[in-house]
C-alpha atoms as a PDB file:
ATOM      1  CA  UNK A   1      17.242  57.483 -56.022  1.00  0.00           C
ATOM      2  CA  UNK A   2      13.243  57.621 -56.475  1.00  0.00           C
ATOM      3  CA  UNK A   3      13.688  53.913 -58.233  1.00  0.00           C
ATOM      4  CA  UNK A   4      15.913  52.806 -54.785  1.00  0.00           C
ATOM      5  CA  UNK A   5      13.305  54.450 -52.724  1.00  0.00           C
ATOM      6  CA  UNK A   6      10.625  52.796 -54.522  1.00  0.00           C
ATOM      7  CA  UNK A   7      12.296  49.494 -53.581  1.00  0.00           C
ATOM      8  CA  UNK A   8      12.907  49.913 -49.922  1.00  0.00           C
ATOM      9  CA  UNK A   9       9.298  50.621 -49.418  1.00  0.00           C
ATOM     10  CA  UNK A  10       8.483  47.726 -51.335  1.00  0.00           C
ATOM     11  CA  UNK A  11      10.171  45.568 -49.789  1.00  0.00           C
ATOM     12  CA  UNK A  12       9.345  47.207 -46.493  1.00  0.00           C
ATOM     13  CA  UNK A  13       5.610  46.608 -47.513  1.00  0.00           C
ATOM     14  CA  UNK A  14       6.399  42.963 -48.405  1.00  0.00           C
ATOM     15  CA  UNK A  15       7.896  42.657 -44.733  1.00  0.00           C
ATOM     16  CA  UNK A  16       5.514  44.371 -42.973  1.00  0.00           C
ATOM     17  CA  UNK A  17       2.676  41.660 -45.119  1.00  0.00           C
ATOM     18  CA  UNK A  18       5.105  38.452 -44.421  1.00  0.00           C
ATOM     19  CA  UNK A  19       5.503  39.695 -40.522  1.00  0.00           C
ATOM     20  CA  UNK A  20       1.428  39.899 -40.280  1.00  0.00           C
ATOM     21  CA  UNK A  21       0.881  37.000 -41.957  1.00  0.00           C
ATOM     22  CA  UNK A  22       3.198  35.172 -39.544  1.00  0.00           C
ATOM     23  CA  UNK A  23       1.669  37.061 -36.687  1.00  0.00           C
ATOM     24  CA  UNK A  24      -1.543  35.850 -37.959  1.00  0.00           C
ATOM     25  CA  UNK A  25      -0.267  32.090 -38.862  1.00  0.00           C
ATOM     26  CA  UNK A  26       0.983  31.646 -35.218  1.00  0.00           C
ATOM     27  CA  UNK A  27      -2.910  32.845 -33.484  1.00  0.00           C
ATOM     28  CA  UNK A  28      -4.157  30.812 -35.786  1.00  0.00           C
ATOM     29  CA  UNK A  29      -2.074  28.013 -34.283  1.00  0.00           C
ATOM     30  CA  UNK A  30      -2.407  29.128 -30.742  1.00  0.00           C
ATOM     31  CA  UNK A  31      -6.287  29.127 -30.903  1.00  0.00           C
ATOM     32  CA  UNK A  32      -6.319  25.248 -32.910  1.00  0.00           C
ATOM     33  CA  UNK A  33      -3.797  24.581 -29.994  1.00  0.00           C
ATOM     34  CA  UNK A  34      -6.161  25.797 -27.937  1.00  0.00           C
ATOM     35  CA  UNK A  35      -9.137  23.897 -29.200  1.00  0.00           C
ATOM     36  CA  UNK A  36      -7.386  20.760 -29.609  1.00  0.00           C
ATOM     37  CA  UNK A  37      -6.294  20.831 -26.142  1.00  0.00           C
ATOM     38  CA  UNK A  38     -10.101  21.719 -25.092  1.00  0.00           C
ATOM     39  CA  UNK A  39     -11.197  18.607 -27.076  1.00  0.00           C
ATOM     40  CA  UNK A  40      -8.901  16.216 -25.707  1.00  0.00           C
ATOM     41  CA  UNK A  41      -9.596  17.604 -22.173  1.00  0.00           C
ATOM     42  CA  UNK A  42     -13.727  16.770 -23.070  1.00  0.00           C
ATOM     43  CA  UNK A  43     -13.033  13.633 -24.917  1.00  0.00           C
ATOM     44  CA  UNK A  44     -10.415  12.340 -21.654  1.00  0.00           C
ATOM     45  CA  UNK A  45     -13.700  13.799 -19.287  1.00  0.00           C
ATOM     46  CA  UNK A  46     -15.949  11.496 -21.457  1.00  0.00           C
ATOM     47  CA  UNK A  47     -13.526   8.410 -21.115  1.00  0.00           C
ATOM     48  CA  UNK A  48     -13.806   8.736 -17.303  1.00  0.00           C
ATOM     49  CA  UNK A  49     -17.311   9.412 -17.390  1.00  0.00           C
ATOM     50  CA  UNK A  50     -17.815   6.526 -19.269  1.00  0.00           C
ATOM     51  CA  UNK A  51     -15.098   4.029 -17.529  1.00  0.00           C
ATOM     52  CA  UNK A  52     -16.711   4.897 -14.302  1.00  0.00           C
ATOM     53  CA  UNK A  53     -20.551   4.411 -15.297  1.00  0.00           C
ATOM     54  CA  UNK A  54     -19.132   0.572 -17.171  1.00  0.00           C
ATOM     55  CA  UNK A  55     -17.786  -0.168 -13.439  1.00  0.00           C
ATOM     56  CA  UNK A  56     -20.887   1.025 -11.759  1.00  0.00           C
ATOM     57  CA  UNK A  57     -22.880  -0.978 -14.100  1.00  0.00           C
ATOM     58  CA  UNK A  58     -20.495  -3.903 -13.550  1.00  0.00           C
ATOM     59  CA  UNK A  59     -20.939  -3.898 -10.291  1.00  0.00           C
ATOM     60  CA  UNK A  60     -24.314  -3.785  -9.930  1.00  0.00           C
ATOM     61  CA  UNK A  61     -24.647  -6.820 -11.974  1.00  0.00           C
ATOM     62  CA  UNK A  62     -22.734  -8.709 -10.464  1.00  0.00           C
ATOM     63  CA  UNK A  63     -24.288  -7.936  -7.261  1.00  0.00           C
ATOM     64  CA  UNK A  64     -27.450  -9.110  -9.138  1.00  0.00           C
ATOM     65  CA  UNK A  65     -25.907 -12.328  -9.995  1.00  0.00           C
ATOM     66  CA  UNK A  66     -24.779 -12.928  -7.164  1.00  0.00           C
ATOM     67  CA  UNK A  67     -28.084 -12.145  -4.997  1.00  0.00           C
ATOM     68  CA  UNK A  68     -30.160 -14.566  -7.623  1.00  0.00           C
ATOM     69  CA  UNK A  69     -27.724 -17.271  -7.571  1.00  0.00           C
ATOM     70  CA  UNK A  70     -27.793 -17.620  -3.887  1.00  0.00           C
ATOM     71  CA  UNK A  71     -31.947 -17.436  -3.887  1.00  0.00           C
ATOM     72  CA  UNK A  72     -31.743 -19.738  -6.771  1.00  0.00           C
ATOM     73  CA  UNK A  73     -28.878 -21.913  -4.726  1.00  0.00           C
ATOM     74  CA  UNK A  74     -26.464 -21.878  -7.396  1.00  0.00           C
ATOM     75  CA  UNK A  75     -23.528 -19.783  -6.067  1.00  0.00           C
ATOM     76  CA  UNK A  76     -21.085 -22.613  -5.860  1.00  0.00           C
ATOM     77  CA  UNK A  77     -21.273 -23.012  -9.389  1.00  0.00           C
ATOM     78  CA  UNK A  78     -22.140 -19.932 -11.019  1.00  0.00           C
ATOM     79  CA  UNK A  79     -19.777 -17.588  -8.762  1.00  0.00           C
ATOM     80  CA  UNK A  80     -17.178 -19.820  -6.377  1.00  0.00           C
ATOM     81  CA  UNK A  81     -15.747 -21.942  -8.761  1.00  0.00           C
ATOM     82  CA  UNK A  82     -15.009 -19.660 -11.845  1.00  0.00           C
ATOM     83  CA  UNK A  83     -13.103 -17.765  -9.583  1.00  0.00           C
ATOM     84  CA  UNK A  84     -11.433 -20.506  -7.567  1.00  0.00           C
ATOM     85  CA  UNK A  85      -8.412 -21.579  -9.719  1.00  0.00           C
ATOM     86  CA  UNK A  86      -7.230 -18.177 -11.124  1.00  0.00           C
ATOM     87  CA  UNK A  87      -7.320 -16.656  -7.491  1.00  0.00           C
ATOM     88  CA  UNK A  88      -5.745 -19.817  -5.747  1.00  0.00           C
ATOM     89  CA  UNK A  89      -2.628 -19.873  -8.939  1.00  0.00           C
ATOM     90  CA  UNK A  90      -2.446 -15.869  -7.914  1.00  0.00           C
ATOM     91  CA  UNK A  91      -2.239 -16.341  -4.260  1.00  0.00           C
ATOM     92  CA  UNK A  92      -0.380 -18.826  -3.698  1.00  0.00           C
ATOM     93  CA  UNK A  93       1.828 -19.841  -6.833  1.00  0.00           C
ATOM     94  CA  UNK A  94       0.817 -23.283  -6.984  1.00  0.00           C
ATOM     95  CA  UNK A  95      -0.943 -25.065 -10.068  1.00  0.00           C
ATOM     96  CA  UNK A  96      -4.348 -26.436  -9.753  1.00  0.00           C
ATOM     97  CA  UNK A  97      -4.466 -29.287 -11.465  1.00  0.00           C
ATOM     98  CA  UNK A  98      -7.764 -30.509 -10.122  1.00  0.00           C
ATOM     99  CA  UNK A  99     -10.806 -29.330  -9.478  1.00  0.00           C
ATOM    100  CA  UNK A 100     -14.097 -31.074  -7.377  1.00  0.00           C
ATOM    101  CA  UNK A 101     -17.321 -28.689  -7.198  1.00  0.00           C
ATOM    102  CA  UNK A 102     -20.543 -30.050  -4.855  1.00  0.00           C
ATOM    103  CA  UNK A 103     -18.594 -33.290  -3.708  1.00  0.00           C
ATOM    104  CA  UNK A 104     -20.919 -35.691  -2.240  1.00  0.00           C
ATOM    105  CA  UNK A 105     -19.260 -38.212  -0.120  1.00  0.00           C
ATOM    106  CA  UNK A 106     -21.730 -40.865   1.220  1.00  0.00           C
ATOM    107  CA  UNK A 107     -19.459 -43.801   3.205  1.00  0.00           C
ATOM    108  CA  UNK A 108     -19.592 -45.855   6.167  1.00  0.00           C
ATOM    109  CA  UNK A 109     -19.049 -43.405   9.137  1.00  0.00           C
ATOM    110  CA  UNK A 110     -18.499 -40.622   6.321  1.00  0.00           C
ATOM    111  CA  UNK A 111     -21.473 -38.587   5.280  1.00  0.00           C
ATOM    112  CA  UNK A 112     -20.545 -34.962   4.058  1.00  0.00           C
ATOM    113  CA  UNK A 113     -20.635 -32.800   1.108  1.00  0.00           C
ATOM    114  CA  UNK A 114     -17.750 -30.385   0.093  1.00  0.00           C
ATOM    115  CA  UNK A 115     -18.742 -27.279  -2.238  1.00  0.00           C
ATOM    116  CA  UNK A 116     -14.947 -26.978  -3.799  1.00  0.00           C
ATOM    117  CA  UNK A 117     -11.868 -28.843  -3.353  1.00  0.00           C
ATOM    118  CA  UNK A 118      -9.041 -27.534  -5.130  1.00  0.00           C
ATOM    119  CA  UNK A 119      -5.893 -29.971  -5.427  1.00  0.00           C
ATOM    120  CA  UNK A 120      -2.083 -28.769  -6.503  1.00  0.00           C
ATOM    121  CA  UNK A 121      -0.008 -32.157  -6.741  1.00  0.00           C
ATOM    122  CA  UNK A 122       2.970 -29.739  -7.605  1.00  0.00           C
ATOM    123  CA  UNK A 123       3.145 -28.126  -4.574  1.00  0.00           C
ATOM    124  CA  UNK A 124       1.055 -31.058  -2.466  1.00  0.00           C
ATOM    125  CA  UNK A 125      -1.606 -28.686  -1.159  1.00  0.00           C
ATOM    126  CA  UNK A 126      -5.397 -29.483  -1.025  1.00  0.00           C
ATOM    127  CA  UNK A 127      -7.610 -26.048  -1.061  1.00  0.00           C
ATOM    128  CA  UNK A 128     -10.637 -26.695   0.652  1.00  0.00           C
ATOM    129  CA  UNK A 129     -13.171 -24.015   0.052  1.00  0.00           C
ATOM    130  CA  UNK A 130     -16.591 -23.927   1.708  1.00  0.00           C
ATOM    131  CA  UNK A 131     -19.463 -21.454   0.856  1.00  0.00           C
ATOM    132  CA  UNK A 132     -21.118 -19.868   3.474  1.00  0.00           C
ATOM    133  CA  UNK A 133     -24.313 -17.257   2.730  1.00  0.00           C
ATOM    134  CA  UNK A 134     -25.005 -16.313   6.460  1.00  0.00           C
ATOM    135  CA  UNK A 135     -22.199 -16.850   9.400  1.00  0.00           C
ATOM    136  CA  UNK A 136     -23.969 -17.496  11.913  1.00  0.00           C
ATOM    137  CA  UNK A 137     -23.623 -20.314  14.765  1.00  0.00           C
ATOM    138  CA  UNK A 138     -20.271 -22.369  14.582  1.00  0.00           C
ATOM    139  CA  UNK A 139     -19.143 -21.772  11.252  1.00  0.00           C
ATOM    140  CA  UNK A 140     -15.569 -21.671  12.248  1.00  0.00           C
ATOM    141  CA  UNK A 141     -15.928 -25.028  14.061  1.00  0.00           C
ATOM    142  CA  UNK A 142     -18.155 -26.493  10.983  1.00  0.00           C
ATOM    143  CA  UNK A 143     -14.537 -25.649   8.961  1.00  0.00           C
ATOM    144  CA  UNK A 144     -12.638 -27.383  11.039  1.00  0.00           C
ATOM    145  CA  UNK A 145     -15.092 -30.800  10.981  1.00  0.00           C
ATOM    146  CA  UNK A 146     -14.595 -30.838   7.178  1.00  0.00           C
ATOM    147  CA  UNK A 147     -11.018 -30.764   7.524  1.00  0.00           C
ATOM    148  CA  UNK A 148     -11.296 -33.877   9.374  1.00  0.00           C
ATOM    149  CA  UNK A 149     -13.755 -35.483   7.368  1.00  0.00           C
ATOM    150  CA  UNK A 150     -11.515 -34.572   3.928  1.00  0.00           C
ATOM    151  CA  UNK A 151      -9.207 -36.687   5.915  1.00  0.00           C
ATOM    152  CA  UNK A 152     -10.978 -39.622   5.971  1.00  0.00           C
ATOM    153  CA  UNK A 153     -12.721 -39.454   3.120  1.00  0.00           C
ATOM    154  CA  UNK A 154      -9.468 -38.654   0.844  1.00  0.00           C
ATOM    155  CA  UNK A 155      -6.608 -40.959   2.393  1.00  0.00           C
ATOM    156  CA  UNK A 156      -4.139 -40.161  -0.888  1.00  0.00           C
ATOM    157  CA  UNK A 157      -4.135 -36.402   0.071  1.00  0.00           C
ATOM    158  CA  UNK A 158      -2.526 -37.159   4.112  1.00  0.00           C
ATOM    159  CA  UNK A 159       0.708 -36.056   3.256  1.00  0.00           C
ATOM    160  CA  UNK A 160      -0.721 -32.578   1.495  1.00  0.00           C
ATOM    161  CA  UNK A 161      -0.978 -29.475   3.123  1.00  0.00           C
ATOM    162  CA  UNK A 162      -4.788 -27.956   3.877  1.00  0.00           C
ATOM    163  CA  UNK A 163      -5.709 -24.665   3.556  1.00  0.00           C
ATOM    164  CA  UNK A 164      -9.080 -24.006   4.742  1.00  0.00           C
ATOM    165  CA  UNK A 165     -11.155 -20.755   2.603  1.00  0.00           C
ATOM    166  CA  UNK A 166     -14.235 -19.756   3.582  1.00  0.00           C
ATOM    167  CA  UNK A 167     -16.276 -17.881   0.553  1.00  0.00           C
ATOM    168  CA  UNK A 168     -18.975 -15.670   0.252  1.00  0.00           C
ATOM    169  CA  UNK A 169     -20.597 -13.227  -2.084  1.00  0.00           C
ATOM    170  CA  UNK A 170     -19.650 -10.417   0.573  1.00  0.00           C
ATOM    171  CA  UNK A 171     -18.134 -10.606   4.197  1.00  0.00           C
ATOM    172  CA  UNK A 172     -17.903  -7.739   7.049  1.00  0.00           C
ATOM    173  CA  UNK A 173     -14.649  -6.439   8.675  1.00  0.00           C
ATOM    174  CA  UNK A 174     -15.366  -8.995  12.069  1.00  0.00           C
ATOM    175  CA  UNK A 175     -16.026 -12.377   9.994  1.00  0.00           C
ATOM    176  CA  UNK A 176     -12.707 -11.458   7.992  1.00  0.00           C
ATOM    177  CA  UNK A 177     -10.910 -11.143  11.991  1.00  0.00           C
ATOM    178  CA  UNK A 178     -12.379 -14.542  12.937  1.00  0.00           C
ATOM    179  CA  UNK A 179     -11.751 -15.983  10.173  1.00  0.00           C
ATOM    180  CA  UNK A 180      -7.699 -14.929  10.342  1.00  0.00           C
ATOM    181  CA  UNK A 181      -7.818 -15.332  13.966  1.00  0.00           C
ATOM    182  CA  UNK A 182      -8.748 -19.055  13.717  1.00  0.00           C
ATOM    183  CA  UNK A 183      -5.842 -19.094  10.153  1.00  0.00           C
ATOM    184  CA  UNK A 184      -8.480 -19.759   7.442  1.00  0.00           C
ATOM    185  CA  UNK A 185      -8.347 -17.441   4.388  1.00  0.00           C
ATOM    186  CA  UNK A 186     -11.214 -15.403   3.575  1.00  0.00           C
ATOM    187  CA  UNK A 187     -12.888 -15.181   0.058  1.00  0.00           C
ATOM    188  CA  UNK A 188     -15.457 -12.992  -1.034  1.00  0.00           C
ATOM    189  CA  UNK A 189     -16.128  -9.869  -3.773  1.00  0.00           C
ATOM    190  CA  UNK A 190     -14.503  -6.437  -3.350  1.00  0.00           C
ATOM    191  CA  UNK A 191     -16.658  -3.854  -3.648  1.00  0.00           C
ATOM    192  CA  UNK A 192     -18.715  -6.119  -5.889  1.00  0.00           C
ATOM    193  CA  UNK A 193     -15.993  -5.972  -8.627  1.00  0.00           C
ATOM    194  CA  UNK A 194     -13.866  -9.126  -8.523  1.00  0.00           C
ATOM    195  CA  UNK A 195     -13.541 -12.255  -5.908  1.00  0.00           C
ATOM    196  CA  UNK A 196     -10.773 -11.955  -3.899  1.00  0.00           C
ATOM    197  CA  UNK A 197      -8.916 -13.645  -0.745  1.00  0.00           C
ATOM    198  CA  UNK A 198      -9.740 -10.362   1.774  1.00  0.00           C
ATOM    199  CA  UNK A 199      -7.037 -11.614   4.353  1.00  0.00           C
ATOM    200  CA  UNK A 200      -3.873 -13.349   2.556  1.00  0.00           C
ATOM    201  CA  UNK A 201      -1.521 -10.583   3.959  1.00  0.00           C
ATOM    202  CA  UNK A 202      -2.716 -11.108   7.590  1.00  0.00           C
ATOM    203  CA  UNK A 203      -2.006 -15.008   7.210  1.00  0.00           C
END
């Protein structure tokens, strides 16, 4: 009986050890659960952080850029054009199979520049984009005369479509509404982050 006895308390010892060490095992757990989910919470906190100080650093660069290329006179080429074919094939699903930067057209009774010209022969549409740093004056009319003068200047594009842009490094909320008022697409940065057609929904 003493020998059974012996046994049971044993074994209830051995239970009483197994059920603390479990007891133990599983706070254990809890408090690396605990930590873990502390460090991921810092390290997703230090992603942001970090993610958001990249775009504000982005963004004031290219605001940078963008300032010294238009004192240095360059924006056509250094901003407008990078940006023109990947944001025309976006917009409006056509192929842009040529491009013309700082056209110079000198001909009898034709005398005109054109910053970009854009051309899709798939879906016969001419993109005619012209860079304005102030809008001031007639702008929308000065549009309008280039239209005409791509006209005459570029007989083999009569039957294609033209779609007038007017670009910019930035443009306020009343040049975009004159701008769609008169139907010619505005094109300038948002929020300094990426060039973008401002008004294609309204048109």
């Amino acid at each position: 009986m003493e020998i059974l006895e012996e046994k049971v308390s044993r074994l209830e010892e051995m239970m009483m050890r197994l059920v603390y060490i479990q007891q133990k095992t599983e706070m254990e757990l809890q408090s690396l659960a605990k930590e873990m989910k502390e460090y991921k919470q810092e390290v997703d906190k230090q992603i942001r952080e970090y993610k958001q100080e990249v775009n504000k650093q982005i963004k004031e660069m290219n605001k940078k850029w963008g300032e010294l290329s238009n004192k240095m006179g360059t924006i056509v080429e250094d901003i407008i054009s990078p940006a023109t074919r990947p944001v025309l094939e976006k917009y409006f699903k056509c192929n842009i199979e040529k491009k013309l930067v700082n056209v110079e057209v000198n001909e009898e009774n034709i005398h005109t520049e054109f910053d970009v010209i854009a051309v899709s022969n798939s879906c016969k549409t001419a993109f005619l984009i012209e860079v304005k740093t102030t809008f001031r004056g007639k702008f929308i009319e000065d549009v309008f005369e280039k239209i005409e003068k791509f006209k005459k200047a570029f007989p083999e594009y009569k039957d294609y479509k033209i779609v007038p842009i007017l670009a910019s490094l930035s443009m306020d909320e009343n040049t975009v509404n004159i701008l769609t008022k008169n139907k010619i697409y505005a094109m300038a940065y948002r929020e300094w982050e990426y060039l973008d057609i401002l008004n294609f929904n309204q048109l």
